[in-house]
N, C-alpha and C. Protein backbone atom coordinates (compact mmCIF):
# COMPACT_ATOMS: atom_id res chain seq x y z
N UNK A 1 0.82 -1.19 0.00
CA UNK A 1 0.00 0.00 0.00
C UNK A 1 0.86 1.25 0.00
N UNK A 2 2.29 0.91 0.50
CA UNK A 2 2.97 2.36 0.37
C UNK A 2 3.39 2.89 -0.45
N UNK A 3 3.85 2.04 -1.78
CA UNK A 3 4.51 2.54 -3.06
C UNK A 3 3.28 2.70 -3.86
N UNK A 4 1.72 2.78 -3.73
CA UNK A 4 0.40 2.83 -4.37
C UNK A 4 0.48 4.49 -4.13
N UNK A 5 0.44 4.77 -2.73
CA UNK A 5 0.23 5.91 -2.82
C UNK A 5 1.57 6.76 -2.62
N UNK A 6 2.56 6.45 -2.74
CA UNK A 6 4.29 7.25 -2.86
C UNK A 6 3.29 7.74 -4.69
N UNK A 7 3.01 6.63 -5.53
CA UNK A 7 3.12 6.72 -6.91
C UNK A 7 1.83 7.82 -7.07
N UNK A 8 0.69 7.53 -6.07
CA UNK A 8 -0.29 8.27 -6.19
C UNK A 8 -0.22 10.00 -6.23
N UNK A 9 0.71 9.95 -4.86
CA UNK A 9 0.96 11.68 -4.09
C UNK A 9 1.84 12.20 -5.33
N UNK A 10 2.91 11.18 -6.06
CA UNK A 10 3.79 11.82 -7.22
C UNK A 10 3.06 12.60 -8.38
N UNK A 11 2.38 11.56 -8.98
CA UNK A 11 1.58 11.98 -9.85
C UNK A 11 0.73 12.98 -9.66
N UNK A 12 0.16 13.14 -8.74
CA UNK A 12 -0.77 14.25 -8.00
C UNK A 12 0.21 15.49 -8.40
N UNK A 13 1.41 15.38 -7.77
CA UNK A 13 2.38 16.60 -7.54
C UNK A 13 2.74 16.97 -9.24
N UNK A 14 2.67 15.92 -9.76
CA UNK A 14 3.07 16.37 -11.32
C UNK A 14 2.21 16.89 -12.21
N UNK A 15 0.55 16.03 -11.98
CA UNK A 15 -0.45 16.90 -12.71
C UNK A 15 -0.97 18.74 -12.52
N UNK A 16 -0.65 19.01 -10.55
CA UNK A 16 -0.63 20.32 -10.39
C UNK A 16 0.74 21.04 -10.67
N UNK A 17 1.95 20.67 -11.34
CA UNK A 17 2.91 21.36 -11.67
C UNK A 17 2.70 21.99 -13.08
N UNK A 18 2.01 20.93 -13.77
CA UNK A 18 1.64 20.58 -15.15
C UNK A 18 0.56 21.90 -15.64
N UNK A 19 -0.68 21.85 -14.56
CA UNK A 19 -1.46 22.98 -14.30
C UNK A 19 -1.30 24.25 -14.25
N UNK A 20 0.04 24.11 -13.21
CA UNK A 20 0.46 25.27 -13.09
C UNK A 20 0.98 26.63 -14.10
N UNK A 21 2.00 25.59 -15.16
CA UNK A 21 2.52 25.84 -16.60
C UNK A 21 1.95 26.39 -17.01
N UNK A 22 0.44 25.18 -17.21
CA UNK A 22 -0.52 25.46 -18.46
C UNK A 22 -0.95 27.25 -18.64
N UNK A 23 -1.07 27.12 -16.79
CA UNK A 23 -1.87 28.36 -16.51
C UNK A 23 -0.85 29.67 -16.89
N UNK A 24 0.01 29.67 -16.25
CA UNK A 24 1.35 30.62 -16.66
C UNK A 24 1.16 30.72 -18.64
N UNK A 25 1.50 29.35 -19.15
CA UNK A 25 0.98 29.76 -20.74
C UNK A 25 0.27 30.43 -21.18
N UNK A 26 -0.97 30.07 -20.80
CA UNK A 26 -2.77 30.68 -21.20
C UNK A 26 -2.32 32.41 -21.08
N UNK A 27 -1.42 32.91 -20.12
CA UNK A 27 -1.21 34.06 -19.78
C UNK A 27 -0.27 34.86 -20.60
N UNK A 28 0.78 34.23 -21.04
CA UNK A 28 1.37 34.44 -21.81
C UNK A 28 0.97 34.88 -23.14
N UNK A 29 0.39 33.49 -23.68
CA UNK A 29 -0.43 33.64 -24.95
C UNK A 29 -1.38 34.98 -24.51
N UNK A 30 -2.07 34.89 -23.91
CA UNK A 30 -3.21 36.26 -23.80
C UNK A 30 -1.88 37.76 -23.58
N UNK A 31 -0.99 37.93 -23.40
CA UNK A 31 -0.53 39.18 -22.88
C UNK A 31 -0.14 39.19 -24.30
N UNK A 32 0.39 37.86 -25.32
CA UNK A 32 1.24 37.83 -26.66
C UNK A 32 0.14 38.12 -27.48
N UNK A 33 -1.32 37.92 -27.79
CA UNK A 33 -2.53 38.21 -28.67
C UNK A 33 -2.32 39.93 -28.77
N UNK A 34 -2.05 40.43 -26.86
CA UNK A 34 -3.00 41.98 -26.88
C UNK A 34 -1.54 42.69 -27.71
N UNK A 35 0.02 42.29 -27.38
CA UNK A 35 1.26 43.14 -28.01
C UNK A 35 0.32 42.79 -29.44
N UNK A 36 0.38 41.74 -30.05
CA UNK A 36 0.17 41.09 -31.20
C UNK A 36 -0.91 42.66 -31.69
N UNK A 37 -1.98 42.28 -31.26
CA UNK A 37 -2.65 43.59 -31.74
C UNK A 37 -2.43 45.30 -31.67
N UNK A 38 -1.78 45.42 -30.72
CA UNK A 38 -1.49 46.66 -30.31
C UNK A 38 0.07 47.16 -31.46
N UNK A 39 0.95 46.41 -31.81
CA UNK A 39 1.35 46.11 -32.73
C UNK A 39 0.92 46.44 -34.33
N UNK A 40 -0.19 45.44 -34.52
CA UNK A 40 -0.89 45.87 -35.62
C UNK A 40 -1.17 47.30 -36.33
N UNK A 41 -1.77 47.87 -34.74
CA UNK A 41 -2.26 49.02 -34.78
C UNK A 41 -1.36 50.00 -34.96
N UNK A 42 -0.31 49.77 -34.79
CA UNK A 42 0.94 50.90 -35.06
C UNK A 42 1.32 50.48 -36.24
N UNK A 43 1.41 49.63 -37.27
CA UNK A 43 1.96 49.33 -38.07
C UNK A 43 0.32 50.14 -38.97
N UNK A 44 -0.37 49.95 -38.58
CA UNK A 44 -1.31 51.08 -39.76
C UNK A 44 -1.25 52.70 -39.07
N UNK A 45 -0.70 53.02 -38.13
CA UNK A 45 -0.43 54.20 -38.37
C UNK A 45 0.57 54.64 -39.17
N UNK A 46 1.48 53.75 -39.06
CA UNK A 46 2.81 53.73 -39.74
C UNK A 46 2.14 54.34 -41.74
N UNK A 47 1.23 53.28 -42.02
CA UNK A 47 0.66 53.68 -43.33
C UNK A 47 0.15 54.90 -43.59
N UNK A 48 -0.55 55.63 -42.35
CA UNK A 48 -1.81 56.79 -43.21
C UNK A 48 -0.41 57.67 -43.06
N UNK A 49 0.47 57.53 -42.38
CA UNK A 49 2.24 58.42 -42.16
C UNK A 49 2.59 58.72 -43.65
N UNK A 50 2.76 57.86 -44.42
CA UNK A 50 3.49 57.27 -45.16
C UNK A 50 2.76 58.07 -46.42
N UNK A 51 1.23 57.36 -46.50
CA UNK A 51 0.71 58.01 -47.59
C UNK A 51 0.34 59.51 -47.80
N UNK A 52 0.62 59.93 -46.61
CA UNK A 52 0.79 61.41 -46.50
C UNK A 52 1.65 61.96 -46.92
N UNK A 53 3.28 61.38 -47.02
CA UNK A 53 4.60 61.19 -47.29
C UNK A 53 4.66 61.76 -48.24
N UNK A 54 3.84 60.19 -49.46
CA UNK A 54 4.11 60.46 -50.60
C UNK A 54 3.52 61.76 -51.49
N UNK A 55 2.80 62.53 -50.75
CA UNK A 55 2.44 64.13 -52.07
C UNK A 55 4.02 64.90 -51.76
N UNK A 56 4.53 64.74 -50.83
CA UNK A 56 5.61 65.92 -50.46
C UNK A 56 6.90 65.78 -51.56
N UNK A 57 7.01 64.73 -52.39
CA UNK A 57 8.15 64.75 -53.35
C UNK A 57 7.16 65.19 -54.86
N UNK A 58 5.99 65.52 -54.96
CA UNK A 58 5.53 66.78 -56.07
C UNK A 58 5.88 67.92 -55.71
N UNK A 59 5.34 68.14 -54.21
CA UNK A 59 5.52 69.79 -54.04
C UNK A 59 7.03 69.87 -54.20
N UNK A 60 8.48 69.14 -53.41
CA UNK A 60 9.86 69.71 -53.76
C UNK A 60 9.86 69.78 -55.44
N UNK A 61 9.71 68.67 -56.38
CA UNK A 61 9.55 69.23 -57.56
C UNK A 61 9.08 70.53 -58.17
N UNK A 62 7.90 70.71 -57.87
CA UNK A 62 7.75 72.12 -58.15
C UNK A 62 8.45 73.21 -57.34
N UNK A 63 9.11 72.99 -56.12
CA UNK A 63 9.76 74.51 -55.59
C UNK A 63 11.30 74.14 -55.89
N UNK A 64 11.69 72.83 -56.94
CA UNK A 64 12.74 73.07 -57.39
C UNK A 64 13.27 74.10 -57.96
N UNK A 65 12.59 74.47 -58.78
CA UNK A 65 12.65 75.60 -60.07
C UNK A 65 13.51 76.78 -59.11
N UNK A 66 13.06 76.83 -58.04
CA UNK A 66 12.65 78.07 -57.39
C UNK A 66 14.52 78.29 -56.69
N UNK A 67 15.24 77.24 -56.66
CA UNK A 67 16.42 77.43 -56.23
C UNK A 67 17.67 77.25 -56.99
N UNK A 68 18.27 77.50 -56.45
CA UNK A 68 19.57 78.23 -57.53
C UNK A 68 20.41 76.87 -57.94
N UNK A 69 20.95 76.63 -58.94
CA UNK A 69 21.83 75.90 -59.21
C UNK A 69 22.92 76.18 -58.61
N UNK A 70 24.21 74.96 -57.64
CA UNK A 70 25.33 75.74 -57.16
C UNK A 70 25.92 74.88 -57.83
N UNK A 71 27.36 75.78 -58.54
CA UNK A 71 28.37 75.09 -59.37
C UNK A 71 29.16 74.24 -58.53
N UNK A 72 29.65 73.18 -59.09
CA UNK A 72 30.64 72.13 -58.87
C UNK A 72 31.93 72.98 -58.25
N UNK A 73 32.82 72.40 -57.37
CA UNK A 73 34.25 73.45 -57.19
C UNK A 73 34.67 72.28 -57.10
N UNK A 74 36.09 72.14 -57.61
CA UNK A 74 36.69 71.41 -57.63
C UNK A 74 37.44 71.58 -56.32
N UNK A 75 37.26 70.92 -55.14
CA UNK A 75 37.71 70.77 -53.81
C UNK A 75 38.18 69.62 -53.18
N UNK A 76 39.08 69.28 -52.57
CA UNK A 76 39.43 68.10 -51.71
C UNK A 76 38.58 67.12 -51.61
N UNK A 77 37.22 67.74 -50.84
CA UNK A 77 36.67 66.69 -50.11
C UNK A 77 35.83 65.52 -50.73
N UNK A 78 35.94 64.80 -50.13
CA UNK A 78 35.60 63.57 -50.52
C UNK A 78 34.28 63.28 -50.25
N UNK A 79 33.50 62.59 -51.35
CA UNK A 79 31.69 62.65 -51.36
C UNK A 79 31.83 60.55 -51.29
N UNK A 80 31.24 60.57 -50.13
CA UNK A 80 30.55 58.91 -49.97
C UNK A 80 29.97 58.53 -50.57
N UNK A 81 30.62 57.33 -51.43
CA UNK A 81 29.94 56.88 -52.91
C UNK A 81 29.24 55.68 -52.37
N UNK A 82 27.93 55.49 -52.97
CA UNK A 82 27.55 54.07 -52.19
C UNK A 82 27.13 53.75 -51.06
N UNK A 83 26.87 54.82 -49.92
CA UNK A 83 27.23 54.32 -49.07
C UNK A 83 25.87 53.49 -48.66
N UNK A 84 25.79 52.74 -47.96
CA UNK A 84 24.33 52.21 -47.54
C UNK A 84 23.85 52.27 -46.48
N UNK A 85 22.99 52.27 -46.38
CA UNK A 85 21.73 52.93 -45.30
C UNK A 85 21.71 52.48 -44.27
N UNK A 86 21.49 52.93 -43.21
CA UNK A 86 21.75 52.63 -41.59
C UNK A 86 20.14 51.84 -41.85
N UNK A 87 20.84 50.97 -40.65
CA UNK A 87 19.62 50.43 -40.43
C UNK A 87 18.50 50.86 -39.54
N UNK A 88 18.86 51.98 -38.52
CA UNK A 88 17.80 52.49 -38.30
C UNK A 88 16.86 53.41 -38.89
N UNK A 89 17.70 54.03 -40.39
CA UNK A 89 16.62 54.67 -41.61
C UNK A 89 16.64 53.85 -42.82
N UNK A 90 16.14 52.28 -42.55
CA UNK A 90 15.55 51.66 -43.51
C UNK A 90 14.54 51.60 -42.89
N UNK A 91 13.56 52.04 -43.75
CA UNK A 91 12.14 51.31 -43.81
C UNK A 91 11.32 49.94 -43.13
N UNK A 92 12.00 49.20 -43.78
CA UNK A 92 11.84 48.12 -43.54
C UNK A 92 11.94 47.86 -41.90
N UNK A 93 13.19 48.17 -40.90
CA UNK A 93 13.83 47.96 -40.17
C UNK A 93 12.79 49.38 -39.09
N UNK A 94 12.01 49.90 -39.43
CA UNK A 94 11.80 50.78 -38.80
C UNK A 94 10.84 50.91 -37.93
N UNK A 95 9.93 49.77 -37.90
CA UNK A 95 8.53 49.64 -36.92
C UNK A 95 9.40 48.63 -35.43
N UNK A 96 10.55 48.15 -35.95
CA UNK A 96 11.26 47.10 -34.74
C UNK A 96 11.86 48.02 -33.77
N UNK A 97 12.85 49.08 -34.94
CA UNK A 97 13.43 50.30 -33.47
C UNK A 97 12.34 50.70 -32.89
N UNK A 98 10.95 51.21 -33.58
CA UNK A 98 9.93 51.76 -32.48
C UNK A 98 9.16 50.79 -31.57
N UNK A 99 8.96 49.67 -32.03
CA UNK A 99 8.94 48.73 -31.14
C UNK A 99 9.89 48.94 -29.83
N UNK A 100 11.27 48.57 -30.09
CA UNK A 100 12.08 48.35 -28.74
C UNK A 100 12.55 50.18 -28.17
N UNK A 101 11.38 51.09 -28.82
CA UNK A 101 11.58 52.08 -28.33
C UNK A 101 10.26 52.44 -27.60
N UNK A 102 9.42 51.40 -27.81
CA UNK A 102 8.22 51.42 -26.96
C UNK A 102 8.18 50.98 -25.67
N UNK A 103 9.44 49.61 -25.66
CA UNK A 103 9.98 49.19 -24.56
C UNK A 103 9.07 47.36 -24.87
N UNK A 104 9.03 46.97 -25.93
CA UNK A 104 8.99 45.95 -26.43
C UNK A 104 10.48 45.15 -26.06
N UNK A 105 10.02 44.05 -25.24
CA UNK A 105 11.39 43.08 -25.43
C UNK A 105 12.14 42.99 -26.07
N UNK A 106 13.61 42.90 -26.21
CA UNK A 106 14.14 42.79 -27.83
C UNK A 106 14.13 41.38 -28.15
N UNK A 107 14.08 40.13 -27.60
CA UNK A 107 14.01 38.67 -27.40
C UNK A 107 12.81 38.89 -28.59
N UNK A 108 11.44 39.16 -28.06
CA UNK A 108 10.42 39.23 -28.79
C UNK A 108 10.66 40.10 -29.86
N UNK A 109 10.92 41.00 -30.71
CA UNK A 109 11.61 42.06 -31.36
C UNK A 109 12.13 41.37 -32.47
N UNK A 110 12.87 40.45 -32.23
CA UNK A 110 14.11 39.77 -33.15
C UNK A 110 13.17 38.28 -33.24
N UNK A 111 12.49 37.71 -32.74
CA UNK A 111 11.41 36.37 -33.07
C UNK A 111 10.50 36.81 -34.07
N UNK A 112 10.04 38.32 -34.02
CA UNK A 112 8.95 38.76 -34.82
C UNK A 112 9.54 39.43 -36.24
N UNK A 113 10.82 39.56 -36.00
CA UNK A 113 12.15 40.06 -37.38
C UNK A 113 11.85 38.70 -37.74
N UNK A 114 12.19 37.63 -36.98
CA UNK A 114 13.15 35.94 -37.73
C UNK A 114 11.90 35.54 -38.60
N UNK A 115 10.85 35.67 -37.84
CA UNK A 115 9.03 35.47 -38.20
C UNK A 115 8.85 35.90 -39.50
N UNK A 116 9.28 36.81 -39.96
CA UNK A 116 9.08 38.30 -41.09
C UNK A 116 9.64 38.27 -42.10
N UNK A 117 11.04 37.49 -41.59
CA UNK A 117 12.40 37.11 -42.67
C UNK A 117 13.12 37.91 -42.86
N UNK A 118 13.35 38.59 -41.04
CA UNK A 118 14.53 39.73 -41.63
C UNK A 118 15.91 39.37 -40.60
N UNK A 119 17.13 40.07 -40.94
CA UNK A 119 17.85 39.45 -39.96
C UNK A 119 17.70 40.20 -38.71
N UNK A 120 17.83 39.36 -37.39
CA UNK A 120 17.26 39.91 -36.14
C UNK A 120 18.60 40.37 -35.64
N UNK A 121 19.55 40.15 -36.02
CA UNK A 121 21.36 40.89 -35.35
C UNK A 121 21.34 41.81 -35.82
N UNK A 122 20.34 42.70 -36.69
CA UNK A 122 20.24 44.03 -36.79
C UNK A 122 20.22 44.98 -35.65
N UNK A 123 19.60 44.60 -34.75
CA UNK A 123 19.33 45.55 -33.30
C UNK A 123 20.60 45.09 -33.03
N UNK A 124 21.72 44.20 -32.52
CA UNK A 124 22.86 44.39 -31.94
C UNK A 124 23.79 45.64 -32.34
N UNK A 125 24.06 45.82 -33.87
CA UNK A 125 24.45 46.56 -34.29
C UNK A 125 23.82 47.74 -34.03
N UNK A 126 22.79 48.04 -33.40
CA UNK A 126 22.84 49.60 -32.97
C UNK A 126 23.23 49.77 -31.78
């Protein structure tokens, strides 16, 4: 009768550990749905931003006219050919800095980059 219930009280102890998890999960998942959406919601502000954006390269066209041509001087300094774009002013790369400037995990940050198909050792480098 003693190793019936040694095996009984074990199991007992393992199904409420088991519970315990589950419950910690369920919580998780629910705190990961509300970022998940709250998320969303910045990523369409990000859009009506954007499409607002795009009239402002007609208007510089037209107040091109309006400024002076400055001649070339032949001077020393040296003009950065090529150079390529930080990653905190790519586009692409730009809802993750405001993310981890919202105070978004960066763990979560770089799962939702890997998720997306972008590289997530981007944030180290800043």
């Amino acid at each position: 009768m003693n190793t019936v219930s040694f095996v009984n009280t074990f199991a007992q102890s393992c199904e409420s550990r088991l519970m315990e998890f589950e419950f910690k999960l369920q919580k998780v998942d629910a705190s990961l749905k509300i970022l998940e959406s709250q998320l969303s919601s910045i990523a369409l502000d990000e859009n009506i931003t954007e499409s607002t954006d795009k009239n402002l390269p007609t208007e510089i066209m037209e107040n091109q006219s309006e400024i002076p041509e400055i001649k070339e001087s032949a001077s020393n300094e040296e003009i950065p050919q090529n150079e390529a774009p930080k990653p905190n002013e790519d586009p692409r790369y730009s809802k993750y800095f405001k993310m981890v400037q919202v105070g978004v995990p960066i763990p979560a940050v770089k799962l939702k980059m890997q998720s997306e198909g972008l590289d997530p050792n981007i944030l180290d480098k800043i």
